[in-house]
Protein backbone atom coordinates (compact mmCIF):
# COMPACT_ATOMS: atom_id res chain seq x y z
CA UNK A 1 115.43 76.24 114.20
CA UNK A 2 116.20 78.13 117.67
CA UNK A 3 114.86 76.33 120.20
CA UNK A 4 115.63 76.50 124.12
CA UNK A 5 116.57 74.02 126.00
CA UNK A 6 113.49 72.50 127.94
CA UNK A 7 115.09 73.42 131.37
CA UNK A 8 115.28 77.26 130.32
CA UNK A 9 111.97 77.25 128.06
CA UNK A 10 110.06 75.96 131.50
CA UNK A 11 111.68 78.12 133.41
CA UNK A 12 111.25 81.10 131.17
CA UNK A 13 107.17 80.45 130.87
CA UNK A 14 106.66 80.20 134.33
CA UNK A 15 108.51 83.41 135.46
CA UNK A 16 106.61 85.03 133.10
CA UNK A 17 103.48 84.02 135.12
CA UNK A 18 105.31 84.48 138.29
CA UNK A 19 102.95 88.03 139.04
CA UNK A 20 100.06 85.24 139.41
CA UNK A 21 101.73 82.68 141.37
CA UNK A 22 100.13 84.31 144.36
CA UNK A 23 97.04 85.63 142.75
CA UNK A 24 95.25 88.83 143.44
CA UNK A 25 91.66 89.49 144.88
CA UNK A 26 90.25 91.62 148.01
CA UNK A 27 87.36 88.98 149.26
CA UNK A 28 84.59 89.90 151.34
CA UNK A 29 85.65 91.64 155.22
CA UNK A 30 83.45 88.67 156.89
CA UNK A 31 86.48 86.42 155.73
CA UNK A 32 89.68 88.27 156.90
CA UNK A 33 91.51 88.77 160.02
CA UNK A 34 94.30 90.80 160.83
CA UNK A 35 96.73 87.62 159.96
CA UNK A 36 100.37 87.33 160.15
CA UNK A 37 102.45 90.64 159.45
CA UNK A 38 99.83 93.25 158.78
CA UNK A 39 99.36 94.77 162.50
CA UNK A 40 100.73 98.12 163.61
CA UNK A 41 104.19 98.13 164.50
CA UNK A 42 105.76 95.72 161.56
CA UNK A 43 107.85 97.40 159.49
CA UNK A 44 106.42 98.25 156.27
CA UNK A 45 109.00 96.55 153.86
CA UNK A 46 107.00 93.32 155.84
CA UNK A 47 103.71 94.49 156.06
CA UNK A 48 100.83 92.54 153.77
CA UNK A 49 98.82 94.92 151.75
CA UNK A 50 95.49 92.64 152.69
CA UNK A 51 95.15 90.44 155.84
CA UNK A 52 94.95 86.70 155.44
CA UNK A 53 91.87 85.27 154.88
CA UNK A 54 90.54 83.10 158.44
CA UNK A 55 92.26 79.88 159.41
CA UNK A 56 92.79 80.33 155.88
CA UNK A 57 95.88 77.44 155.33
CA UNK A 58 93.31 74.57 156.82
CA UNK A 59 90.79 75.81 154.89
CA UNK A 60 93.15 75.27 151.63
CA UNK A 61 94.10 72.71 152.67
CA UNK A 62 90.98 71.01 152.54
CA UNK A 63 90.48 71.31 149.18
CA UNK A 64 93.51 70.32 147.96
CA UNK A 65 91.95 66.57 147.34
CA UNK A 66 88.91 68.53 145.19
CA UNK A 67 91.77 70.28 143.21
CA UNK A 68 94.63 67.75 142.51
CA UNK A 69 91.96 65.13 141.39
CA UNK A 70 90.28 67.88 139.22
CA UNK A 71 93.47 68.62 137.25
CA UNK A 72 94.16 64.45 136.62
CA UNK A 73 91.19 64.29 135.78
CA UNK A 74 90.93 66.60 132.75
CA UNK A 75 94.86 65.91 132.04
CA UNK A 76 94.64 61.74 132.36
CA UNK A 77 98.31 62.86 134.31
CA UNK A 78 99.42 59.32 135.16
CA UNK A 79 100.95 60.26 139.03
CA UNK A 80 101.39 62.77 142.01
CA UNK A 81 102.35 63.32 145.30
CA UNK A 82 101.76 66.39 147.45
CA UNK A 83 102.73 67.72 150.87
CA UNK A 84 101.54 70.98 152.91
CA UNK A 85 104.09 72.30 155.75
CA UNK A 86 102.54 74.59 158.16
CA UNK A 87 103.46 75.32 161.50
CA UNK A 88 106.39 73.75 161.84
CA UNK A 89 104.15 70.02 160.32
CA UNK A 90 103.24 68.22 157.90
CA UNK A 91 99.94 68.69 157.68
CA UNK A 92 98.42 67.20 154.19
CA UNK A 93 100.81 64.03 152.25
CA UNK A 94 99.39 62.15 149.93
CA UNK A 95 99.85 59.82 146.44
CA UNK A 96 97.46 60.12 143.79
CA UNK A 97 96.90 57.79 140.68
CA UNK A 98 99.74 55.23 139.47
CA UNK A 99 103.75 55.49 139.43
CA UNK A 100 104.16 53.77 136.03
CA UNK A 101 101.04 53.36 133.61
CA UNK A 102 102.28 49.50 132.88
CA UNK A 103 102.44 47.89 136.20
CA UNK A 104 98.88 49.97 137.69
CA UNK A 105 101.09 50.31 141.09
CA UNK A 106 99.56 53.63 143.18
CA UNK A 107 101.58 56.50 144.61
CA UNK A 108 101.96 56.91 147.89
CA UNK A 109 103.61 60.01 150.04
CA UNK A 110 106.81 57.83 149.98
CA UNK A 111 106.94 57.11 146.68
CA UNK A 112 110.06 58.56 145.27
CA UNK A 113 109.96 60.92 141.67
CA UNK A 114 112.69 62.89 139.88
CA UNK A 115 112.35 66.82 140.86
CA UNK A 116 114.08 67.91 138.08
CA UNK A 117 114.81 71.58 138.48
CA UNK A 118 113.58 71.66 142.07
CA UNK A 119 117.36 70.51 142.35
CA UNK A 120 118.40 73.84 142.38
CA UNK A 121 116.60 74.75 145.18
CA UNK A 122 117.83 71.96 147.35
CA UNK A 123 121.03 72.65 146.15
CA UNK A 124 121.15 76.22 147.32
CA UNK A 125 120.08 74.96 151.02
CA UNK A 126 123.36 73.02 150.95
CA UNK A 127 125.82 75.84 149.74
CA UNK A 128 123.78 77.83 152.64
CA UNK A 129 124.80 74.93 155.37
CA UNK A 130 128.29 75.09 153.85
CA UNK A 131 128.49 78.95 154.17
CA UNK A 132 127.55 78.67 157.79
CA UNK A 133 130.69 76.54 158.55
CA UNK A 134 133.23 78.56 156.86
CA UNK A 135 134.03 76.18 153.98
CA UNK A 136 132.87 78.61 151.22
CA UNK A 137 130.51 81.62 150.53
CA UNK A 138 128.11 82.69 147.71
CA UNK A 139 131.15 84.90 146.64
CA UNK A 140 133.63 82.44 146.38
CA UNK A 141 135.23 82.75 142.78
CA UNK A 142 135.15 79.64 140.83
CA UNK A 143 138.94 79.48 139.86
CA UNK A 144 139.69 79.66 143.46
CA UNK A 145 138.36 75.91 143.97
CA UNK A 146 138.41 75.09 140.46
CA UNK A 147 142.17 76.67 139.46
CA UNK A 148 141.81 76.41 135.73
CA UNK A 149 138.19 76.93 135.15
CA UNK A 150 137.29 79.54 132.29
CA UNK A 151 134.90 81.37 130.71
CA UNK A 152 135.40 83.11 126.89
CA UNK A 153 135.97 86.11 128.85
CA UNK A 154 139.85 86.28 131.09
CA UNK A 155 138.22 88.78 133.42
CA UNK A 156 134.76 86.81 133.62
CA UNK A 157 136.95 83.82 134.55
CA UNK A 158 138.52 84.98 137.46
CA UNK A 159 135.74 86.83 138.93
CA UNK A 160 132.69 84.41 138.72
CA UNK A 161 131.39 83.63 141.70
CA UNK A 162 129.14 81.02 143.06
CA UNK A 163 126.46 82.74 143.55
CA UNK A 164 126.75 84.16 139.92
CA UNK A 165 126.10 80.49 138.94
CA UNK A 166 123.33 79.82 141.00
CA UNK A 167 121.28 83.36 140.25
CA UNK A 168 122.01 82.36 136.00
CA UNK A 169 124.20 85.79 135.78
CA UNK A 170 127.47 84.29 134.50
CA UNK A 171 127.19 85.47 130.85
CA UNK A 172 126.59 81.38 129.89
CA UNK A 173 123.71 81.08 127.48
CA UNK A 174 120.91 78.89 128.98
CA UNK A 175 121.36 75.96 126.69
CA UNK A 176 125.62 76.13 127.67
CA UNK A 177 126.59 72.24 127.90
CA UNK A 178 122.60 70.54 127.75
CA UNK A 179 123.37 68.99 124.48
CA UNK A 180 126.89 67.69 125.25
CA UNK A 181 125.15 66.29 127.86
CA UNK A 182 122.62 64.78 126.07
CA UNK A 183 125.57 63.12 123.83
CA UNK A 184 126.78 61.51 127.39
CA UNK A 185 129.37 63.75 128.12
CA UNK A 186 130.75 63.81 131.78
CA UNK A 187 130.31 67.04 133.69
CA UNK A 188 134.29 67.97 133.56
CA UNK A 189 134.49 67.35 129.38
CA UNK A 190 131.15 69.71 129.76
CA UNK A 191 132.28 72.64 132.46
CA UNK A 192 136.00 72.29 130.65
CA UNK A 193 134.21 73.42 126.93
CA UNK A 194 131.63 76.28 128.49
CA UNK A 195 134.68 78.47 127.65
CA UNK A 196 133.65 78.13 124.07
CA UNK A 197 130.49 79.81 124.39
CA UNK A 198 130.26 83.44 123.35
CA UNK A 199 129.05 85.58 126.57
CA UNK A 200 125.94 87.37 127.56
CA UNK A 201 126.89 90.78 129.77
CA UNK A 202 128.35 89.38 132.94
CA UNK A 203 125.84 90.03 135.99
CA UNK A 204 123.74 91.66 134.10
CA UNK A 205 121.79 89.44 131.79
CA UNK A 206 120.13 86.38 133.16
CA UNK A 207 120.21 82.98 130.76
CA UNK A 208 119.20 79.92 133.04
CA UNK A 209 122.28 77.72 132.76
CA UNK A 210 122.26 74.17 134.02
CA UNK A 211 125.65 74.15 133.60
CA UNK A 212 126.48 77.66 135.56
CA UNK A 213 124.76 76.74 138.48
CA UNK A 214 126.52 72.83 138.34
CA UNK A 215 129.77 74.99 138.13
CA UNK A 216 129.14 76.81 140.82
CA UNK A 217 128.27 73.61 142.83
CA UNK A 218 131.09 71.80 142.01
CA UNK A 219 133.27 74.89 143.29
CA UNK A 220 131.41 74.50 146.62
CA UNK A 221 132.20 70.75 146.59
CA UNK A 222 135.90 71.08 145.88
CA UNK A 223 136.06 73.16 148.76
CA UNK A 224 134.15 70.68 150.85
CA UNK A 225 136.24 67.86 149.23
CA UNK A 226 134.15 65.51 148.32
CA UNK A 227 131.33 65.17 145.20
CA UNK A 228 128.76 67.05 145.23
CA UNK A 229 126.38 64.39 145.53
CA UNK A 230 128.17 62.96 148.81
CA UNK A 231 127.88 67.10 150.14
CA UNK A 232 124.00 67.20 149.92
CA UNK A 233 123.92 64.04 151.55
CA UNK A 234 125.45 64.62 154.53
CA UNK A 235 124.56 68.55 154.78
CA UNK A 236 120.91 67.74 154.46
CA UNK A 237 119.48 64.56 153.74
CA UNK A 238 121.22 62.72 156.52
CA UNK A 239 120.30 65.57 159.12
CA UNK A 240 117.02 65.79 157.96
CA UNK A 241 116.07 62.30 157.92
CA UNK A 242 115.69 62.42 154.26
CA UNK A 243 116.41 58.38 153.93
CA UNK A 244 114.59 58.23 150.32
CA UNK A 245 116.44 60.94 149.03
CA UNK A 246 119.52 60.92 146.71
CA UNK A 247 121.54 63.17 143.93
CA UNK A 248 122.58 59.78 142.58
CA UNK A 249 120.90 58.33 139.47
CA UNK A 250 122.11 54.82 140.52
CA UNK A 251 119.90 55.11 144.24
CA UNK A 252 116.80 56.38 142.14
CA UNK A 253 117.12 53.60 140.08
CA UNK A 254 117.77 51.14 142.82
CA UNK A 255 114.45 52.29 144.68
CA UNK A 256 111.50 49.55 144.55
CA UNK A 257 109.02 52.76 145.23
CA UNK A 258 109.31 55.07 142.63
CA UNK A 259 107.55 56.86 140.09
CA UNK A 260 108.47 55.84 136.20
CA UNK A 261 108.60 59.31 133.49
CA UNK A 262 105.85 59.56 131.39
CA UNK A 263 105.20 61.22 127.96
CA UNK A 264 102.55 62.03 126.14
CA UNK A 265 102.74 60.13 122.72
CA UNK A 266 99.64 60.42 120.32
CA UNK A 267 97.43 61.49 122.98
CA UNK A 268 98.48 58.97 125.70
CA UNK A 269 100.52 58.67 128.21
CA UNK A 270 102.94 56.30 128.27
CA UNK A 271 106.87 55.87 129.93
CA UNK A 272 109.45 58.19 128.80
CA UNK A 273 113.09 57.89 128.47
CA UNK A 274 115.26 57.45 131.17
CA UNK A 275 117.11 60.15 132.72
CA UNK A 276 120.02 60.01 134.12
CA UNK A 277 120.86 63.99 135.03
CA UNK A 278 124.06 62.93 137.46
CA UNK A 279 126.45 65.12 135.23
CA UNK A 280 124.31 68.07 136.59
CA UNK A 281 123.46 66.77 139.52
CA UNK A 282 123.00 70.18 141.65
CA UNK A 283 120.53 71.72 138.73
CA UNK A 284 118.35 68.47 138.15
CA UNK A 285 120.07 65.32 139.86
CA UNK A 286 117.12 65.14 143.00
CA UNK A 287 115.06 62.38 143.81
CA UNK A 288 113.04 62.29 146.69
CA UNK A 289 109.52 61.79 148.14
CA UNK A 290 106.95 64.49 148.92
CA UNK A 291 107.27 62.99 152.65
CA UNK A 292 111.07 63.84 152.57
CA UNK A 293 110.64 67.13 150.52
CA UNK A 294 108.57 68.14 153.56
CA UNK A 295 111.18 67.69 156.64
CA UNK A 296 113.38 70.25 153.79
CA UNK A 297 110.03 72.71 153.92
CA UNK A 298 110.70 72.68 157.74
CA UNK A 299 113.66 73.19 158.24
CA UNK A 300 113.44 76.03 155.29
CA UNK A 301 110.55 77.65 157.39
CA UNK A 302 112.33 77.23 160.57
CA UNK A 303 115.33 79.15 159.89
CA UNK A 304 117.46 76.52 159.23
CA UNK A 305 116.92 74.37 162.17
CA UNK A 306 115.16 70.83 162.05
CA UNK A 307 114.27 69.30 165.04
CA UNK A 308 116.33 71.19 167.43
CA UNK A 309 119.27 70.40 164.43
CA UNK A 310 121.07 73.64 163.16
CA UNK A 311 121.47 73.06 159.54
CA UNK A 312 122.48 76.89 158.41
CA UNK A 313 122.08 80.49 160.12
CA UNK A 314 118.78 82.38 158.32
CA UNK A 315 121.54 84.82 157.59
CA UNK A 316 123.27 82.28 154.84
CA UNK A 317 120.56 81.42 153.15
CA UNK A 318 118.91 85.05 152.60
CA UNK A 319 120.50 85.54 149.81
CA UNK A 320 119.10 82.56 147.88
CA UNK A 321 115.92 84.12 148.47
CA UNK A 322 116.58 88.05 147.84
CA UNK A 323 116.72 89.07 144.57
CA UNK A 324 119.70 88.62 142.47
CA UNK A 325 118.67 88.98 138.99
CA UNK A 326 115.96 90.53 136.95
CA UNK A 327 115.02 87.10 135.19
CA UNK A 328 112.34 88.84 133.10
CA UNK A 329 111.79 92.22 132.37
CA UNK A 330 108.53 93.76 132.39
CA UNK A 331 107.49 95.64 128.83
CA UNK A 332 104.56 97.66 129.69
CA UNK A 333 104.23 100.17 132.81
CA UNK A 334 101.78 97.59 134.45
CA UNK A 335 103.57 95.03 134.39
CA UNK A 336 105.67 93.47 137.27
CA UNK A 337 109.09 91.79 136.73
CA UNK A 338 110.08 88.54 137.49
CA UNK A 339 113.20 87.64 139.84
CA UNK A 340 115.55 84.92 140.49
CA UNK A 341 117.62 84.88 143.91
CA UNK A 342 120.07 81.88 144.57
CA UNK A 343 118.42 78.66 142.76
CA UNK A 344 114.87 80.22 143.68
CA UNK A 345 112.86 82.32 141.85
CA UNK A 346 111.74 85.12 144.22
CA UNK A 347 108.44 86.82 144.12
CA UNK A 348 105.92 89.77 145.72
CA UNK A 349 102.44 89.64 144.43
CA UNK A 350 100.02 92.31 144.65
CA UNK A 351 98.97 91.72 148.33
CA UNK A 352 102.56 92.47 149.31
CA UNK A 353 103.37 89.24 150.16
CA UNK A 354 106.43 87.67 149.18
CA UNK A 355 107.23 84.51 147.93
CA UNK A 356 109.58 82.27 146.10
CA UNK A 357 109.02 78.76 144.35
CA UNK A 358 110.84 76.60 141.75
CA UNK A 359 109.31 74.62 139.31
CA UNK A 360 111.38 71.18 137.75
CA UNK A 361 110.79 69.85 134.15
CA UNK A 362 111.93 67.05 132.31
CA UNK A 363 111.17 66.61 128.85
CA UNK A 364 111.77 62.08 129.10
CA UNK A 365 108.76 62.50 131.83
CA UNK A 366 108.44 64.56 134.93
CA UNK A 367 107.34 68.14 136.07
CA UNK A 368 107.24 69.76 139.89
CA UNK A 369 107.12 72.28 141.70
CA UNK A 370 107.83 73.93 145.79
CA UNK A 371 105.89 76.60 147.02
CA UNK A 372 106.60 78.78 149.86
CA UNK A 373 104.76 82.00 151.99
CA UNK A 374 106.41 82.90 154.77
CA UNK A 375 103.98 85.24 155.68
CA UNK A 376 101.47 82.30 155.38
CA UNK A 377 104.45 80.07 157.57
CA UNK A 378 103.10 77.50 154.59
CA UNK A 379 104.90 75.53 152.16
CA UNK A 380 103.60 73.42 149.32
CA UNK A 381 105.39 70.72 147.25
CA UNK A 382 103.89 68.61 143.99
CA UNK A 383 105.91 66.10 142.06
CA UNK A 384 104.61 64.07 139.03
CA UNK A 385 105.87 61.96 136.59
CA UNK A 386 104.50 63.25 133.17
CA UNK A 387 106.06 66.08 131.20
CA UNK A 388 105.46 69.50 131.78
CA UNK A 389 101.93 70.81 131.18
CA UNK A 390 102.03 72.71 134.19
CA UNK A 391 100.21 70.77 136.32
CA UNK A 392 102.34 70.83 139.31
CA UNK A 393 102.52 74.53 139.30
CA UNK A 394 98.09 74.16 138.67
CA UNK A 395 97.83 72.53 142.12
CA UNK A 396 100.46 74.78 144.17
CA UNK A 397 99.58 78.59 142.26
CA UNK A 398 95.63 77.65 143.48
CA UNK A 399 96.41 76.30 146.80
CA UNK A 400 98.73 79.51 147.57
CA UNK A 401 95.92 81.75 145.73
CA UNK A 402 93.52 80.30 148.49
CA UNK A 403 95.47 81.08 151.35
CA UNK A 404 95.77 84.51 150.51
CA UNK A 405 92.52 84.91 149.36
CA UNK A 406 89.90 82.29 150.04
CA UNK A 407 89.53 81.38 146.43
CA UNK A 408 91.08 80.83 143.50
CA UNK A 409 91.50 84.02 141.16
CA UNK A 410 92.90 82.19 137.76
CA UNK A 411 92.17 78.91 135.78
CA UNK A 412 95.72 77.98 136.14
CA UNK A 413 95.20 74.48 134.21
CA UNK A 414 94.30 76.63 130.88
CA UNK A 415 96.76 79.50 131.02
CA UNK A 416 99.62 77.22 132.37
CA UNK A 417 98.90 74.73 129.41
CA UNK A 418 98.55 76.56 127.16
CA UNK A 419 101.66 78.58 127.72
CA UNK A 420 103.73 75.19 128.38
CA UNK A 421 101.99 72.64 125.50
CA UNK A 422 104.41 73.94 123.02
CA UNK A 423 107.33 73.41 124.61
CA UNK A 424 107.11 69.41 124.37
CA UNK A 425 106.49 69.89 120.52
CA UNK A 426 109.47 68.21 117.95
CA UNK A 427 112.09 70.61 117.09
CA UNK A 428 113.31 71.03 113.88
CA UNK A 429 113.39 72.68 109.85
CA UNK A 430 112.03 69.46 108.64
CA UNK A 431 109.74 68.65 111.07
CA UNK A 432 106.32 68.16 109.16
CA UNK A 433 107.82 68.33 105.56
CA UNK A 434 107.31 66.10 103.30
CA UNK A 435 110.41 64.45 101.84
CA UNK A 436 111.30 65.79 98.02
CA UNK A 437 109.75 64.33 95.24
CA UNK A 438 112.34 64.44 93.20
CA UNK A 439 115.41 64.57 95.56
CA UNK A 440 118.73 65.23 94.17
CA UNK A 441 121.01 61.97 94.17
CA UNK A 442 123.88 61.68 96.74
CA UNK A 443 127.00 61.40 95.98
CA UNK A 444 128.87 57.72 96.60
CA UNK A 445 128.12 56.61 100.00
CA UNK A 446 131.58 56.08 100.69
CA UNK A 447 132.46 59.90 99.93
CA UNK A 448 130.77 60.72 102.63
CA UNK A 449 132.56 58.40 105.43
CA UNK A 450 135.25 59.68 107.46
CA UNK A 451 135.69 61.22 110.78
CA UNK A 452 134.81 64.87 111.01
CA UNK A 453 136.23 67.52 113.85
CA UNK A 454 135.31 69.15 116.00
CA UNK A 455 136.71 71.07 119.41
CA UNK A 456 133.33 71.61 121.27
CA UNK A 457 131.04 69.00 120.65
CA UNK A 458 134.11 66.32 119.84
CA UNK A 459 134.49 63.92 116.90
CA UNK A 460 131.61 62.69 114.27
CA UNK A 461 131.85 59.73 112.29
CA UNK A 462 129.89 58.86 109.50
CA UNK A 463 130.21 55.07 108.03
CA UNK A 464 128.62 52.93 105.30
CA UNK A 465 126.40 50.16 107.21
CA UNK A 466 123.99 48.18 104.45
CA UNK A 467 123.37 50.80 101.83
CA UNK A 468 123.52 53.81 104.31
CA UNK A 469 124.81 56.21 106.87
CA UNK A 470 125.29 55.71 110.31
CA UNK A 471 126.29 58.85 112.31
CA UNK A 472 128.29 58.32 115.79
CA UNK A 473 129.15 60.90 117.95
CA UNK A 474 129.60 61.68 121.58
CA UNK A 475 129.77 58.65 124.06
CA UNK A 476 128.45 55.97 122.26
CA UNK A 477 125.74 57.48 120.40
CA UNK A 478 125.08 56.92 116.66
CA UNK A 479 122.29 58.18 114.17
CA UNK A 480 121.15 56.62 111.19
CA UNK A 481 120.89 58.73 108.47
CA UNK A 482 117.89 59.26 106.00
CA UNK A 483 118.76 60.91 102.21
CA UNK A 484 116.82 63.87 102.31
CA UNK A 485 117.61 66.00 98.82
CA UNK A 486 121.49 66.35 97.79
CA UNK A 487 124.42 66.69 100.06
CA UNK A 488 121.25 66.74 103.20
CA UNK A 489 120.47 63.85 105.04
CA UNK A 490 118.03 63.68 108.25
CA UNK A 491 118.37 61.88 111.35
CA UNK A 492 115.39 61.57 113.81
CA UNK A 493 116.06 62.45 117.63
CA UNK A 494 114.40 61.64 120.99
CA UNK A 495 116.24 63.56 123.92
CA UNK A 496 116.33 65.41 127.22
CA UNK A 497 115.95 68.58 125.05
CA UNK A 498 114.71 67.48 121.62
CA UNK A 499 111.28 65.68 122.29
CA UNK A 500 109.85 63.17 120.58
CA UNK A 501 109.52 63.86 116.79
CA UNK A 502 112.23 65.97 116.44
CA UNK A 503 114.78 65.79 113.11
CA UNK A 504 117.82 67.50 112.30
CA UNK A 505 119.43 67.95 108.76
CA UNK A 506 123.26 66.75 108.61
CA UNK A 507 124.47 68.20 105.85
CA UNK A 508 127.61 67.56 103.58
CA UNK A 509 129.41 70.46 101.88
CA UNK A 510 132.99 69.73 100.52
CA UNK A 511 134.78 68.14 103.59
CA UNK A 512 132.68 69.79 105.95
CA UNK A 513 129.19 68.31 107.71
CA UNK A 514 126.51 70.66 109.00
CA UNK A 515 124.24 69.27 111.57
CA UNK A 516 121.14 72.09 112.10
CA UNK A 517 120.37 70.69 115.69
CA UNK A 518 123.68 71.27 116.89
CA UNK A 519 124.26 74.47 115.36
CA UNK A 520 122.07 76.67 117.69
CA UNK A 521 125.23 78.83 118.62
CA UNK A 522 127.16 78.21 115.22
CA UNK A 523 129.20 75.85 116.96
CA UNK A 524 127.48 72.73 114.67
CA UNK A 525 130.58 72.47 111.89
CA UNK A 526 132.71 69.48 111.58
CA UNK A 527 135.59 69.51 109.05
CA UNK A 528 136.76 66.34 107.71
């Protein structure tokens, strides 16, 4: 049953389509100009292979309604919100269909969502601010602000780096810390037990890690001295003018405009569970408005600066969007790699135009996505508030595919869906299986009851409650349990990173319990 975690299997599906987030076509010479960094005299590391199509960002622009109530229409996608920066403006904001399918109440460009992964992003603007004034760099080691902080590797721990975190190069397997998480872990119990994962080559394997790019976060806030939630705040949202933004769960919550998370149950949408991501706050913890994600598009396309406001030197934030690692690696001579810089991936398509975007998933009920073209001085942003299908990155890859070339190259909706429909499927040996006819019996209930061990994901207890097993674990979390066949009983789970449906087997053996969901690394043993 190895399954990634939803953050890394999103991720992971749209790099691999990365080569077509900016399309490919040549278009007739009646539509092109010489546009934006193709004349004589540019260097030719900036140089465009093709010329931008004429006026060719208004002219996207203006089908943008045409497209986003296209893709709602054949997905029945409850909510969304986009925004178009160009020119140093807003130029296109608006809410389509409801925020929560109950209450009928419509989206507008204020109405606040969860970005999900789009987090990272943000977050990499504020380590860039805090580079600028001195407090830390995208080199800093972690065990210089974090003394004590390790990895399974001594020499890994005392040379990871921030920016190791936030480019997914630590070593850290992607699902590192998700499901502890998930059990309602806080973020030092979590960072404190990454030690205990076995390592991928250091800086040279990428695995994207919620929890390596929250650790390199956190280093940056301990050298700011204050949480990291309190840092993004005042290095951005409160320069910016960001008032309906947060990285606290509580101030999403508190909001009286906001979109609810949606799932897809049986064929129908319908709300999804809440999620509270604070313990990763820098890798998923955003919520904001497509109106406030806009004034960050600015200030990203001007350098840094908002309003005559110096948020960070272009210089600091490069890096975020250079490459940093090879995310995916191409396995055919045609084929282009994907990239990953600092908390963006990073893109050139065939035009010679580069790019980088970031796409945000949860599983309980949202999916976005931020586009940007420099070349193009255009930036795009969807938010919605169903799980992913790709839908987001539908509106933004055919918007950015019609600046570039005056029409869209690739049914996005069909390839993206079909690449991403899987990944909200139940996870799980048993999933689909009909129970044993003729099960073995159990032993005594009360055999099986005890606490039962375990140094990484903490103790298990199983007791007797009215003829059966109850399973408790983490921060106040408990299981029943089902007799399966024997020594196996199944427990039904409905998480961030096991979607709806999913089972896993707990099994007894001796004084030991098995449970298959949490045993992805070997690490899913408890000893009595």
């Amino acid at each position: 049953m190895k399954r990634l975690p939803t953050g890394l299997r999103v991720a992971g599906v749209l790099l691999a389509t990365a080569g077509l987030t900016f399309g490919c076509s040549s278009g007739s010479a009646d539509d092109f100009s010489a546009v934006g960094p193709t004349s004589v005299g540019e260097p030719p590391n900036v140089q465009a292979g093709i010329p931008l199509p004429k006026d060719s960002v208004n002219r996207a622009v203006a089908k943008l309604d045409e497209i986003v109530n296209d893709v709602m229409k054949k997905s029945g996608l409850p909510g969304a919100a986009v925004a178009v920066v160009h020119g140093g403006k807003v130029i296109y904001a608006k809410g389509f269909g409801v925020k929560d399918v109950e209450t009928g109440e419509k989206i507008d460009p204020d109405t606040v969502f969860q970005v999900a992964s789009v987090s990272k992003s943000v977050s990499a603007t504020v380590v860039a601010s805090q580079v600028t004034k001195g407090v830390a760099t995208w080199e800093t080691p972690l065990a210089e602000a974090m003394p004590g902080f390790q990895l399974a590797d001594p020499w890994v721990s005392e040379h990871v780096t921030v920016g190791d975190g936030f480019s997914h190069r630590t070593g850290l397997p992607g699902a590192a810390g998700d499901k502890l998480e998930d059990l309602g872990f806080d973020r030092q119990y979590i960072l404190d037990r990454l030690r205990m994962h076995k390592l991928n080559p250091f800086r040279t394997s990428y695995a994207y890690a919620n929890f390596g790019l929250t650790a390199g976060a956190e280093a940056v806030a301990r050298k700011a001295g204050m949480p990291w939630a309190d840092l993004a705040a005042e290095a951005i949202y409160k320069p910016l003018g960001m008032t309906s933004t947060s990285s606290w769960h509580d101030e999403f919550v508190k909001r009286t405009n906001k979109a609810t998370l949606h799932q897809k149950i049986d064929g129908k949408y319908v709300r999804g569970l809440e999620r509270d991501p604070d313990q990763q706050d820098p890798a998923g913890g955003v919520s904001s408005s497509v109106n406030d994600m806009a004034k960050w598009l600015r200030m990203i396309l001007g350098d840094g600066t908002f309003e005559g406001k110096k948020i960070y030197d272009p210089k600091d934030f490069q890096p975020a969007i250079t490459v940093q690692s090879v995310a995916m690696k191409p396995k055919e001579m045609d084929a282009r790699a994907s990239f990953y810089g600092f908390g963006f991936n990073v893109t050139t398509s065939l035009s010679g135009r580069t790019g980088f975007n970031h796409s945000g998933a949860f599983v309980s009920g949202a999916a976005t996505n931020i586009s940007v073209l420099p070349s193009a001085d255009v930036g795009i942003v969807t938010l919605t508030n169903a799980w992913p299908t790709g839908i987001p990155e539908t509106i933004n890859d055919s918007f950015t595919d019609l600046v570039q070339f005056g029409r869209i190259k690739v049914d996005y909706y069909d390839l993206l869906g079909k690449a991403l429909g899987p990944l909200t499927a139940p996870v799980g040996s048993l999933v689909g299986q009909s129970a044993p006819a003729s099960p073995a019996p159990a032993k005594p209930l009360a055999d099986y009851a005890g606490t039962y061990a375990n140094a990484y994901y903490g103790p298990a207890t199983i007791t007797e409650q009215n003829g059966s097993l109850v399973l408790a674990m983490g921060v106040g979390k408990t299981f029943p349990l089902k007799h399966w066949d024997g020594g196996t009983f199944m427990f039904v789970l409905d998480t961030e990173n096991a979607p709806p449906g999913s089972i896993s087997k707990a099994t007894f053996n001796g004084g030991q319990l098995n449970l298959e969901y949490f045993d992805e690394e070997g690490m899913g043993t408890w000893s009595k």
